[in-house]
C-alpha atoms as a PDB file:
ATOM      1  CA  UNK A   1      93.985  85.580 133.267  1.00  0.00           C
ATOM      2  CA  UNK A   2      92.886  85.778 129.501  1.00  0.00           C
ATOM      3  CA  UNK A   3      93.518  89.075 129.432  1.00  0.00           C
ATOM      4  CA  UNK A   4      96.521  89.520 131.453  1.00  0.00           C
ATOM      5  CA  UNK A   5      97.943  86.480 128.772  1.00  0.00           C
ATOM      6  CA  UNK A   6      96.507  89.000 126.113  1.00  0.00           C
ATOM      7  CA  UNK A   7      98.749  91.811 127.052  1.00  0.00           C
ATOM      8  CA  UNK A   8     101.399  89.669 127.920  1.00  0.00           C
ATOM      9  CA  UNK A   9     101.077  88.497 124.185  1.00  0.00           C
ATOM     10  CA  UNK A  10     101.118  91.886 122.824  1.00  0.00           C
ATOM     11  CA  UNK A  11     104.158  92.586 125.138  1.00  0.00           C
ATOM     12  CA  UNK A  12     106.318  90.174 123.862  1.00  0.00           C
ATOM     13  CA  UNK A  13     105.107  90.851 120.373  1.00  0.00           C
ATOM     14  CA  UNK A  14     106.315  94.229 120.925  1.00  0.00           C
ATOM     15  CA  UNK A  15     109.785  93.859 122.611  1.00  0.00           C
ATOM     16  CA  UNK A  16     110.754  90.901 119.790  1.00  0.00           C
ATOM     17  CA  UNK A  17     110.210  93.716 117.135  1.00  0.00           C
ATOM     18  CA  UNK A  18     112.398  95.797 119.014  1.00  0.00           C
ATOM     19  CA  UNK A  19     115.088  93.210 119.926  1.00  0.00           C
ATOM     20  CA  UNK A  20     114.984  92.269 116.109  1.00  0.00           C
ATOM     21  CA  UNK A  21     115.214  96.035 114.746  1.00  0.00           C
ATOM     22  CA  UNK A  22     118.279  95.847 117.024  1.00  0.00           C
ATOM     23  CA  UNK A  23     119.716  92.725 115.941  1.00  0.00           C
ATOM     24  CA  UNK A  24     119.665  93.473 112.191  1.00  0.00           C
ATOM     25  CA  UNK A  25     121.257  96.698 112.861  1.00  0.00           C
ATOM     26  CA  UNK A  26     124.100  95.163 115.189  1.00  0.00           C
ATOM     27  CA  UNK A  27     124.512  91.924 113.028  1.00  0.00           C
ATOM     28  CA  UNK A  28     124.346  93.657 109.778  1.00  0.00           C
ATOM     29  CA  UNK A  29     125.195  91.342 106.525  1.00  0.00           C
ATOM     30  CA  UNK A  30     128.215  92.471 105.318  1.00  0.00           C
ATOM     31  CA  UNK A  31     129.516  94.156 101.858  1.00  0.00           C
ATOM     32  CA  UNK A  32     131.990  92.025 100.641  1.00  0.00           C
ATOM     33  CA  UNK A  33     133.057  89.133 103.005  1.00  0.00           C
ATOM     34  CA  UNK A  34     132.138  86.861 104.526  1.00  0.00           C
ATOM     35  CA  UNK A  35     128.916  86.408 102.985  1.00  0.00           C
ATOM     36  CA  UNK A  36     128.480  83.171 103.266  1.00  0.00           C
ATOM     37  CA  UNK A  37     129.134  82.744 106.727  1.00  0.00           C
ATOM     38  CA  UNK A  38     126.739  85.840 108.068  1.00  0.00           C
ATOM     39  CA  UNK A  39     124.044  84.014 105.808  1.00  0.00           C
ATOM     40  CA  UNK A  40     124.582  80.934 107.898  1.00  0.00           C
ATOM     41  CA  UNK A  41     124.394  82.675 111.370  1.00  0.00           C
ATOM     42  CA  UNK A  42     121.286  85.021 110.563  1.00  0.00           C
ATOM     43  CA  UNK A  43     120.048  81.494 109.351  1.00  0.00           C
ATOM     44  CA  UNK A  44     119.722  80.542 112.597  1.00  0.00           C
ATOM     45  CA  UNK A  45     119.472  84.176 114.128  1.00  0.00           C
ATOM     46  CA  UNK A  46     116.645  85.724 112.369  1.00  0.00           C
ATOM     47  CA  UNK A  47     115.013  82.306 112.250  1.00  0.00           C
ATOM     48  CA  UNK A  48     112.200  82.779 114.782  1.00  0.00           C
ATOM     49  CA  UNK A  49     111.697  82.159 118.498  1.00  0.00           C
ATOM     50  CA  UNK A  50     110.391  83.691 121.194  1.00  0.00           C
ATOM     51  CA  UNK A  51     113.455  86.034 122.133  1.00  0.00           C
ATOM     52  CA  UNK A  52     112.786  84.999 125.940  1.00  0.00           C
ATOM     53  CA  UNK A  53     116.192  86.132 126.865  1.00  0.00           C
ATOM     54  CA  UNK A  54     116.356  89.655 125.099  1.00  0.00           C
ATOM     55  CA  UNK A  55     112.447  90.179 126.374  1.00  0.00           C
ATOM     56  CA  UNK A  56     113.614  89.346 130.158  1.00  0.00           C
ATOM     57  CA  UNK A  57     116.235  91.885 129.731  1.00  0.00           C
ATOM     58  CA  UNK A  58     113.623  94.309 128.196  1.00  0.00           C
ATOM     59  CA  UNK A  59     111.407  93.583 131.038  1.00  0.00           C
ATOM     60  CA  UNK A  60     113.618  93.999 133.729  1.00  0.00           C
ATOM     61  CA  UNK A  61     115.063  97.150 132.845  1.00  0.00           C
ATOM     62  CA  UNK A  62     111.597  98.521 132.791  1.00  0.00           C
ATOM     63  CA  UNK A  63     110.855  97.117 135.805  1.00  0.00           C
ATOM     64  CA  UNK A  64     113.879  98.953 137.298  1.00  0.00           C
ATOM     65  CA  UNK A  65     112.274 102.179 136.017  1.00  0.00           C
ATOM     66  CA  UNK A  66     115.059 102.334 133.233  1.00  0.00           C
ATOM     67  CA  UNK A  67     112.580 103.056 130.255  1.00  0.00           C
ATOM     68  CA  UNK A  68     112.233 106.457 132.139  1.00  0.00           C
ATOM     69  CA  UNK A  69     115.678 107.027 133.535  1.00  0.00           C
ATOM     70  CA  UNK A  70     117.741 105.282 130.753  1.00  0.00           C
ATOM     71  CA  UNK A  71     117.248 105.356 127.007  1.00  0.00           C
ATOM     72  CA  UNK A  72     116.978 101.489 125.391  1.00  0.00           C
ATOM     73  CA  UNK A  73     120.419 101.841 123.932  1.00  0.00           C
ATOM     74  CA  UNK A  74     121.778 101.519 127.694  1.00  0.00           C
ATOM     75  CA  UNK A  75     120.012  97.740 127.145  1.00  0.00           C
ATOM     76  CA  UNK A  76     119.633  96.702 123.657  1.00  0.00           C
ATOM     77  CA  UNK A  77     123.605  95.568 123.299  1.00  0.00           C
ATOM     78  CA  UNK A  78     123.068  93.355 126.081  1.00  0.00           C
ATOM     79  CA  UNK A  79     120.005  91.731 125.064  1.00  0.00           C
ATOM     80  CA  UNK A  80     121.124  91.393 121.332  1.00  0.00           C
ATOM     81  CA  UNK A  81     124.120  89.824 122.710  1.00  0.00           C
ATOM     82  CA  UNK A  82     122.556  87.020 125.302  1.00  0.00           C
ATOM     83  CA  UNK A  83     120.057  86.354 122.118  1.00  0.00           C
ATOM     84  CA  UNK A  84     123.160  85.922 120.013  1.00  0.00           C
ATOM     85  CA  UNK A  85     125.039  83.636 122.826  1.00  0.00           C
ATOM     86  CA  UNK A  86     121.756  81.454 122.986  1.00  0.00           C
ATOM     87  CA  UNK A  87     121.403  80.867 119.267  1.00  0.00           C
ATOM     88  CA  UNK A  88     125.033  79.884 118.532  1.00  0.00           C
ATOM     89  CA  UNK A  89     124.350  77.093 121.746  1.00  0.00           C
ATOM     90  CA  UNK A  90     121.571  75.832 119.411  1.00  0.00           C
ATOM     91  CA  UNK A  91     123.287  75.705 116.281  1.00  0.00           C
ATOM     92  CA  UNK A  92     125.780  73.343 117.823  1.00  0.00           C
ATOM     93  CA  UNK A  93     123.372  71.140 119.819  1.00  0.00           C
ATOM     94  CA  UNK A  94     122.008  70.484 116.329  1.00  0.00           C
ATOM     95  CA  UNK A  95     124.907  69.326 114.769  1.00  0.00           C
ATOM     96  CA  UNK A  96     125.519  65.381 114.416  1.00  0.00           C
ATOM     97  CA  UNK A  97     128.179  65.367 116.675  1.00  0.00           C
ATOM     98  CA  UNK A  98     125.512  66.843 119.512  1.00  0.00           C
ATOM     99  CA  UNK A  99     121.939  65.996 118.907  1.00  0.00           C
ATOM    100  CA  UNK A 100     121.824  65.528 115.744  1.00  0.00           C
ATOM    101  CA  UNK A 101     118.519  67.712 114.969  1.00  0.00           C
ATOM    102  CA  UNK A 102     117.460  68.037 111.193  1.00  0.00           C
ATOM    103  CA  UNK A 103     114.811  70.809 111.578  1.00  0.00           C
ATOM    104  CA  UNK A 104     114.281  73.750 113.914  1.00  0.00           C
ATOM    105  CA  UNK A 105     111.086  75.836 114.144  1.00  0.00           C
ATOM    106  CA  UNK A 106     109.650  74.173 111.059  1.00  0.00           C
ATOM    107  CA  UNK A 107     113.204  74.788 109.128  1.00  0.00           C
ATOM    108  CA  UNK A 108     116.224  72.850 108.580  1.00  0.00           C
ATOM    109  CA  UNK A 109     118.634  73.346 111.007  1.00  0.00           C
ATOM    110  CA  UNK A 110     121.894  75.396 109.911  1.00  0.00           C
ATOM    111  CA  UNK A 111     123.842  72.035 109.346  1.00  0.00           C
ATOM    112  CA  UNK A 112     121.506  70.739 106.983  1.00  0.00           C
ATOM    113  CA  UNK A 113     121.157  73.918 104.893  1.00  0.00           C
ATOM    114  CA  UNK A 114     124.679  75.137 105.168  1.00  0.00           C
ATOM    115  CA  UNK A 115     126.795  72.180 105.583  1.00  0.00           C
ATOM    116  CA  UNK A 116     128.579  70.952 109.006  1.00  0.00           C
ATOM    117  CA  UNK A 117     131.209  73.227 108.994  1.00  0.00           C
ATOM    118  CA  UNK A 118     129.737  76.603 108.241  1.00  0.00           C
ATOM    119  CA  UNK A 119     127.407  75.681 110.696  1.00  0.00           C
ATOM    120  CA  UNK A 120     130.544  75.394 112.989  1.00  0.00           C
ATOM    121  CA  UNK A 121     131.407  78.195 112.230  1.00  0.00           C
ATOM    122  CA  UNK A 122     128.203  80.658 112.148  1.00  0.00           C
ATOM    123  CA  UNK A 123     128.215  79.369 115.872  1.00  0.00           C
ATOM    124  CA  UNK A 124     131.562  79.992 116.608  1.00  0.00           C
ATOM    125  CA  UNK A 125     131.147  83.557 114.929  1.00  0.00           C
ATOM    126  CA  UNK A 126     127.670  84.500 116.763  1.00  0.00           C
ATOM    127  CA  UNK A 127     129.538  83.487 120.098  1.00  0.00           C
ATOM    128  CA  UNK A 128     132.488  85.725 119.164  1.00  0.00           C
ATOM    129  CA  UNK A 129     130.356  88.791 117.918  1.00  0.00           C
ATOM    130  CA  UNK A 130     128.318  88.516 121.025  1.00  0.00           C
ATOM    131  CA  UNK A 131     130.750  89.382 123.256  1.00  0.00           C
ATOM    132  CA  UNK A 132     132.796  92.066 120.546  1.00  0.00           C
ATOM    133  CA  UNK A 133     129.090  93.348 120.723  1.00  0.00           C
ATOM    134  CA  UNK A 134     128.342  93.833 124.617  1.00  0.00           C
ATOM    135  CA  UNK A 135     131.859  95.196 124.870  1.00  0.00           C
ATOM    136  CA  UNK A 136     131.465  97.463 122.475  1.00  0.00           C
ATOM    137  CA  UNK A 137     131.376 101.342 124.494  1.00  0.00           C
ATOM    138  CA  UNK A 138     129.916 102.787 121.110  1.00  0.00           C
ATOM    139  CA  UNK A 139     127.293 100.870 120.766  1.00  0.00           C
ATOM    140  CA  UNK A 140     125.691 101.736 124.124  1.00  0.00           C
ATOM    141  CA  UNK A 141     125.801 105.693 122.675  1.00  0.00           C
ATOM    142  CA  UNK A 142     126.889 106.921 126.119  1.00  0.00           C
ATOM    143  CA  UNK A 143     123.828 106.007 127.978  1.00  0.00           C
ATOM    144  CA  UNK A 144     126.246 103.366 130.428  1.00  0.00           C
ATOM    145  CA  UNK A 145     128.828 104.178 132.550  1.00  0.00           C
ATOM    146  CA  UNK A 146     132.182 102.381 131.072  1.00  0.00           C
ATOM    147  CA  UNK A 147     132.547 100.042 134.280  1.00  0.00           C
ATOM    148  CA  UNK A 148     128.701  99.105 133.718  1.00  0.00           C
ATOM    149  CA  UNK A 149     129.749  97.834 130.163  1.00  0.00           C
ATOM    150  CA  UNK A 150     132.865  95.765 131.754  1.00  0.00           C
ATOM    151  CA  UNK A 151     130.568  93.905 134.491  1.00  0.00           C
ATOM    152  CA  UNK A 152     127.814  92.868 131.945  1.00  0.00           C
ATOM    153  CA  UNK A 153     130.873  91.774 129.737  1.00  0.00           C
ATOM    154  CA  UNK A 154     132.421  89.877 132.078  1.00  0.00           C
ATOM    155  CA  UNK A 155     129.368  88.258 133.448  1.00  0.00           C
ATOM    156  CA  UNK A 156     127.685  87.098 129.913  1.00  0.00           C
ATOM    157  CA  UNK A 157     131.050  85.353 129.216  1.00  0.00           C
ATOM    158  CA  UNK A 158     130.776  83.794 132.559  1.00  0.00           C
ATOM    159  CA  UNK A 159     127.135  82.986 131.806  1.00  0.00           C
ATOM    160  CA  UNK A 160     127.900  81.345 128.834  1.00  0.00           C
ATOM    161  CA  UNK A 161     131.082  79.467 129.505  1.00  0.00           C
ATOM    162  CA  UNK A 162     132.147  76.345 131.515  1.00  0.00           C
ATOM    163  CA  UNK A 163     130.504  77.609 134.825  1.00  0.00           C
ATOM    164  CA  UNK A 164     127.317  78.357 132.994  1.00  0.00           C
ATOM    165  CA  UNK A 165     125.626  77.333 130.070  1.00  0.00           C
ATOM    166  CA  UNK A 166     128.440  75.271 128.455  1.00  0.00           C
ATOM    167  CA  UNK A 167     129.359  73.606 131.755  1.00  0.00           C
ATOM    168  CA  UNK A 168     125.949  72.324 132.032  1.00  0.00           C
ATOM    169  CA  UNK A 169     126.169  71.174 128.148  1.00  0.00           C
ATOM    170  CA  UNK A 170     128.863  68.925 129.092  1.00  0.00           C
ATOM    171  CA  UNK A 171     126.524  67.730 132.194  1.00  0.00           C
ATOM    172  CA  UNK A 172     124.043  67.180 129.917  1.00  0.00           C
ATOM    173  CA  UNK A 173     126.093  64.970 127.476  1.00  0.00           C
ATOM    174  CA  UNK A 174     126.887  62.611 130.314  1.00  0.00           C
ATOM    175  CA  UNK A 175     130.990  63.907 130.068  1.00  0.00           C
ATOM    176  CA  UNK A 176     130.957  65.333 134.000  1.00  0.00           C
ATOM    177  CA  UNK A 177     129.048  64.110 136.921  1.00  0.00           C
ATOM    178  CA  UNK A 178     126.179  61.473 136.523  1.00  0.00           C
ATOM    179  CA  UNK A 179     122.787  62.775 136.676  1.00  0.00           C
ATOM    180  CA  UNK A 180     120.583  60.671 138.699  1.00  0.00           C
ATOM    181  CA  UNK A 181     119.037  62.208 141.277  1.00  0.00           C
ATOM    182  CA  UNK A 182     116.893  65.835 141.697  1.00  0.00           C
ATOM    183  CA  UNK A 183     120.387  67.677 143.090  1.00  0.00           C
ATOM    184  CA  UNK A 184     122.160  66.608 140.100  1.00  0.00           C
ATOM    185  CA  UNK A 185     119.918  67.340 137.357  1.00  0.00           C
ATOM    186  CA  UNK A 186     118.813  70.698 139.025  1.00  0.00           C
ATOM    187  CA  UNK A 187     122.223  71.856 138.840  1.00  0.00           C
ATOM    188  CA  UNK A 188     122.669  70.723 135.500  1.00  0.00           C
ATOM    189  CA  UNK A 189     119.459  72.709 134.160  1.00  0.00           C
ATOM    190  CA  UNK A 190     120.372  75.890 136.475  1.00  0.00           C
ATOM    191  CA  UNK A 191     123.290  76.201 134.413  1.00  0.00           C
ATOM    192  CA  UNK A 192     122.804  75.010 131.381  1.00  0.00           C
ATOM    193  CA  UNK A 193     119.336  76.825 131.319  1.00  0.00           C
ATOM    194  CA  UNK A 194     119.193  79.106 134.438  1.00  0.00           C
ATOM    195  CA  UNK A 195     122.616  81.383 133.551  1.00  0.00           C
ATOM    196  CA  UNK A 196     121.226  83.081 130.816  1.00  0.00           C
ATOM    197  CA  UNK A 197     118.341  83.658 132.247  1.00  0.00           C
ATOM    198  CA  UNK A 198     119.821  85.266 135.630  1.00  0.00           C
ATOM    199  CA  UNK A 199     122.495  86.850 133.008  1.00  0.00           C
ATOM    200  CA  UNK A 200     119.216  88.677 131.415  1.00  0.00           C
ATOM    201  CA  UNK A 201     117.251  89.793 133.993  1.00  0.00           C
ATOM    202  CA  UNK A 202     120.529  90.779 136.068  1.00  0.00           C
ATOM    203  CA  UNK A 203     122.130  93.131 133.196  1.00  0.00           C
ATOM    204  CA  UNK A 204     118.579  94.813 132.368  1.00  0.00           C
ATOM    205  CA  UNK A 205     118.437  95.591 136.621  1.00  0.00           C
ATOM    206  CA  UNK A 206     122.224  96.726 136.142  1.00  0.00           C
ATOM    207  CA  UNK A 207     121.919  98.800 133.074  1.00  0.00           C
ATOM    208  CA  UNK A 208     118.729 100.089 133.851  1.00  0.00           C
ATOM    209  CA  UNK A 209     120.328 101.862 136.805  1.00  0.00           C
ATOM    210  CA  UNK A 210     118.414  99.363 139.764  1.00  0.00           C
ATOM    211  CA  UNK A 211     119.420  99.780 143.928  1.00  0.00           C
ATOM    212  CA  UNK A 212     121.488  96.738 144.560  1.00  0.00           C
ATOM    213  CA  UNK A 213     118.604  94.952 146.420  1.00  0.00           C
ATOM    214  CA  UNK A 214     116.674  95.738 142.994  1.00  0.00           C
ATOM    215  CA  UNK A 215     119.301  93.620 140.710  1.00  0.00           C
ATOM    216  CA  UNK A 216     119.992  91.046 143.447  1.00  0.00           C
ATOM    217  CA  UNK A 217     116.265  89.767 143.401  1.00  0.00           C
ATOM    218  CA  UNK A 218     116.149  90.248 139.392  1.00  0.00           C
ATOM    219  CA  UNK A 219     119.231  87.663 139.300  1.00  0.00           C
ATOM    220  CA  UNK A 220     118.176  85.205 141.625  1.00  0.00           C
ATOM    221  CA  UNK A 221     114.151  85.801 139.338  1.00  0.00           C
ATOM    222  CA  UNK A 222     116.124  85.363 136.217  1.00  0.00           C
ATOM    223  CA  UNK A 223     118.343  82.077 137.663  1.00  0.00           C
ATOM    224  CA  UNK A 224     115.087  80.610 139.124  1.00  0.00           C
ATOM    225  CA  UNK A 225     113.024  81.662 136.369  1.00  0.00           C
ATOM    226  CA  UNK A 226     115.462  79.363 134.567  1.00  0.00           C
ATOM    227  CA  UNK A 227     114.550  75.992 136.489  1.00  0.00           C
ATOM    228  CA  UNK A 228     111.032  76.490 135.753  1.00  0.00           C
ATOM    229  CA  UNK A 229     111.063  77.428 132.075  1.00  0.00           C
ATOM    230  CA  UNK A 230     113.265  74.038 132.319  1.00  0.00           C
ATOM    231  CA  UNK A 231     111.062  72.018 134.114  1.00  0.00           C
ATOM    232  CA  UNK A 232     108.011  73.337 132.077  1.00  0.00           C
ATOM    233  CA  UNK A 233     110.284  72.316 128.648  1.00  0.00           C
ATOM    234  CA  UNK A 234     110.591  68.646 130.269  1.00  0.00           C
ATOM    235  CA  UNK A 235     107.145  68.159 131.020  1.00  0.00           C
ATOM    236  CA  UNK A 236     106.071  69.151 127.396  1.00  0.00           C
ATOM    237  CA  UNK A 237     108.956  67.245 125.431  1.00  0.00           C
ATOM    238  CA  UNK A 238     107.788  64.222 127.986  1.00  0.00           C
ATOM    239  CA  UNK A 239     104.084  64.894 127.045  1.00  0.00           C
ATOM    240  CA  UNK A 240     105.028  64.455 123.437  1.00  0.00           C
ATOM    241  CA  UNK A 241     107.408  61.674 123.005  1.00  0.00           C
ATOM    242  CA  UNK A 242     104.196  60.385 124.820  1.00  0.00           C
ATOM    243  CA  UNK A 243     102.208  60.635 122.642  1.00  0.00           C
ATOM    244  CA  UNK A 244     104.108  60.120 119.146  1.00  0.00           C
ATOM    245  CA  UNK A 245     105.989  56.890 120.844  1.00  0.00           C
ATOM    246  CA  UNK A 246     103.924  55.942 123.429  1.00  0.00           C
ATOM    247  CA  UNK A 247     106.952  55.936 125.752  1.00  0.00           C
ATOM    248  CA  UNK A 248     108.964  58.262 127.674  1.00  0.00           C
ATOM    249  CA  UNK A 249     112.232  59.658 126.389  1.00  0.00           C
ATOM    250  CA  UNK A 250     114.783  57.743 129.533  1.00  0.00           C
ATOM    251  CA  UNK A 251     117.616  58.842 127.229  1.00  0.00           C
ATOM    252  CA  UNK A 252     118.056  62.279 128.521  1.00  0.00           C
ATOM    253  CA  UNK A 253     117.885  63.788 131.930  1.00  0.00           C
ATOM    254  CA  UNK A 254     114.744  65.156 132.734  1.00  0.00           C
ATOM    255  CA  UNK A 255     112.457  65.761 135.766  1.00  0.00           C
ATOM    256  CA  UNK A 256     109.403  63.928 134.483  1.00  0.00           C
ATOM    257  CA  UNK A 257     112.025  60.826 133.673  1.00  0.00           C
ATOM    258  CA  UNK A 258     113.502  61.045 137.129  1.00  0.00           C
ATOM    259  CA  UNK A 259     110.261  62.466 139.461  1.00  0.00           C
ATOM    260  CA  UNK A 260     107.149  62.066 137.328  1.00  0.00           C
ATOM    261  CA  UNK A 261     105.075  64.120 135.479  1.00  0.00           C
ATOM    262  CA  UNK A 262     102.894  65.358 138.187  1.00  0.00           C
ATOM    263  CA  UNK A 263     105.528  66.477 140.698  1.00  0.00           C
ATOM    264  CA  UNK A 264     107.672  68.137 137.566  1.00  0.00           C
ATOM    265  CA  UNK A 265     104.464  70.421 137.441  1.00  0.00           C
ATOM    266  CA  UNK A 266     104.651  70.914 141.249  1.00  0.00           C
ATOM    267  CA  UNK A 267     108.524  71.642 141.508  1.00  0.00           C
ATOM    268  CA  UNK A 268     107.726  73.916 138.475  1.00  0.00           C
ATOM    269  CA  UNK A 269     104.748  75.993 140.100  1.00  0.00           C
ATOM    270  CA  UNK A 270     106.658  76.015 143.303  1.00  0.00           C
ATOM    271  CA  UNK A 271     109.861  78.211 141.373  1.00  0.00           C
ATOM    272  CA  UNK A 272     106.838  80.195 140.490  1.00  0.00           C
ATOM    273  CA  UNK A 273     105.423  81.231 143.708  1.00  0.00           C
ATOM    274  CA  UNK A 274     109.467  82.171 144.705  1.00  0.00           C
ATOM    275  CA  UNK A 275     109.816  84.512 141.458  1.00  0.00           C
ATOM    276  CA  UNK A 276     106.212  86.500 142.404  1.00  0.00           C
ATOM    277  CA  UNK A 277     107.767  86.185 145.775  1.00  0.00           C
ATOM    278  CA  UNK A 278     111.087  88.082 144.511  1.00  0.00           C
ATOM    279  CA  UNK A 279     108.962  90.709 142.468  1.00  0.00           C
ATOM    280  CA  UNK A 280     107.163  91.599 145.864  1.00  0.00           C
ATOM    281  CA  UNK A 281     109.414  94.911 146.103  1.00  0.00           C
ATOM    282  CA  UNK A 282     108.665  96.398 142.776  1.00  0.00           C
ATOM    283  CA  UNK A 283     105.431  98.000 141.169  1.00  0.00           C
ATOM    284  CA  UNK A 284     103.538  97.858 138.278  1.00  0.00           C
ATOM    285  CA  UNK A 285     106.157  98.493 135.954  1.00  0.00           C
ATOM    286  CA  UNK A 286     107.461  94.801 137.370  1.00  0.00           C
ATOM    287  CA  UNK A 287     103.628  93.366 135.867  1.00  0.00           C
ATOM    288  CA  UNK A 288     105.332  91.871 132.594  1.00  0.00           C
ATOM    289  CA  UNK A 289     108.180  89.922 134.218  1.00  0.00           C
ATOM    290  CA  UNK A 290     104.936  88.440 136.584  1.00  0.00           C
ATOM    291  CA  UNK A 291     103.083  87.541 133.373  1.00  0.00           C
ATOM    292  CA  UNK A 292     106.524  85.996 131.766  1.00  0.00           C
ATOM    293  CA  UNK A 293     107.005  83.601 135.113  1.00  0.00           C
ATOM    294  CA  UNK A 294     103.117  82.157 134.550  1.00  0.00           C
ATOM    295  CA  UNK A 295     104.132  81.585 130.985  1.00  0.00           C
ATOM    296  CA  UNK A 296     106.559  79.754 131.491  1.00  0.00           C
ATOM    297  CA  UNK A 297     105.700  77.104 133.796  1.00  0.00           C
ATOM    298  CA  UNK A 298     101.871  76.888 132.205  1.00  0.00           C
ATOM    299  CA  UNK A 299     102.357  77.654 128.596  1.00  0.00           C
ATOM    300  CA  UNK A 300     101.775  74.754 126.410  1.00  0.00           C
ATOM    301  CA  UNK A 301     104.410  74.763 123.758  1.00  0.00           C
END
């Protein structure tokens, strides 16, 4: 396993230097105006991470065989875009009126640097430049059939709004249905988690020109895929409040709050055995989207 976590590693160090090439290039700082603002979203853009989204797309595509068939610019829009849909949902869980978070991956958050409206805003305009940016026929430099570019448009703002990722914001907030049992909160985290992920590894099977049994597994990999990375984020914020408070965080839903630690892990490595179970149909060229799904549920930050 060391060394399959060693390539792994060196995968994901690869694809996040191509997703970011592609992002500075797409979400260029502009000439004149508005300064201000792009400096507040690449804040928070260019500010680290692991690209998970973008990298699933990468992944999948490959896996598809679109490295061969399909150059990366039939991809790359689509992964820049779910990465730039993703960050604007963290700029505005950090503000006071969400979590209230004054630091993000050793930085302060956008809020903090930038003031509570600009960050507002830089979310509001890396939501909006997202989707000009997946729509966009140009940028995919004719390597994607036009109706191609109006699915994956249509299905990142589905992703993303109140049936997806937002939806299960609201969920999370306590405005919608309560959360107290595993039903609940698993629906909560499969959208609020889960439909970016299924968005990502579903539009790098579509784009990379997979059989319809090829991007149905990839979505339902990427949606459950979702849960686990979930589950696994539970365990470890659970493990930590641990340990810094000596308590458990009962504030927020979680699995280890509602199940226990323990069985968190199981339901966790149990969404793992179904995504190498989905990835039974494809080759080697499938390896890295294996290697992501242990990450997730075992990695330890």
């Amino acid at each position: 396993m060391t060394t399959s976590l060693s390539k792994l590693h060196d995968y994901m160090a690869d694809r996040r230097a191509v997703v970011d090439a592609a992002l500075h290039g797409f979400f260029a700082r502009p000439k004149r105006w508005p300064q201000r603002l792009y400096d507040a979203s690449a804040w928070a853009l260019f500010g680290g991470g692991k690209r998970m989204r973008p990298v699933l797309a990468l992944a999948s595509f490959e896996a598809v065989g679109g490295s061969a068939d399909r150059p990366l610019d039939a991809i790359l829009p689509a992964a820049c875009a779910v990465e730039m849909v993703h960050t604007y949902s963290l700029v505005h869980d950090d503000l006071p009126c969400m979590d209230d978070d004054d630091e993000r991956r050793g930085r302060p958050t956008v809020h903090v640097q930038f003031g509570e409206a600009l960050a507002l805003l830089a979310g509001d305009a890396l939501l909006t430049e997202a989707l000009r940016l997946i729509a966009d026929r140009g940028a995919y430099n004719d390597a994607v059939p036009a109706d191609e570019i109006m699915d994956a448009t249509s299905a990142l703002a589905r992703a993303a709004g109140w049936l997806g990722m937002v939806g299960g914001q609201s969920i999370d907030l306590g405005f919608e249905q309560p959360v107290n049992d595993e039903a609940s909160l698993t629906f909560l985290h499969r959208r609020k988690t889960g439909e970016l992920f299924r968005f990502s590894t579903w539009s790098g099977a579509l784009l990379g020109g997979g059989t319809p049994t090829q991007v149905h597994a990839l979505s339902e990999y990427g949606e459950t895929l979702g849960l686990a990375f979930q589950i696994s984020d539970d365990v470890l914020d659970e493990l930590e409040d641990q340990t810094e408070r000596g308590d458990t965080a009962a504030d927020t839903p979680s699995f280890p709050g509602l199940i226990g630690i323990d069985a968190s892990r199981e339901r966790a490595e149990a969404l793992l055995v179904r995504c190498n179970e989905l990835l039974e149909g494809f080759d080697e060229r499938a390896d890295p989207l294996r290697q992501l799904a242990w990450f997730a549920v075992y990695r330890d930050h």
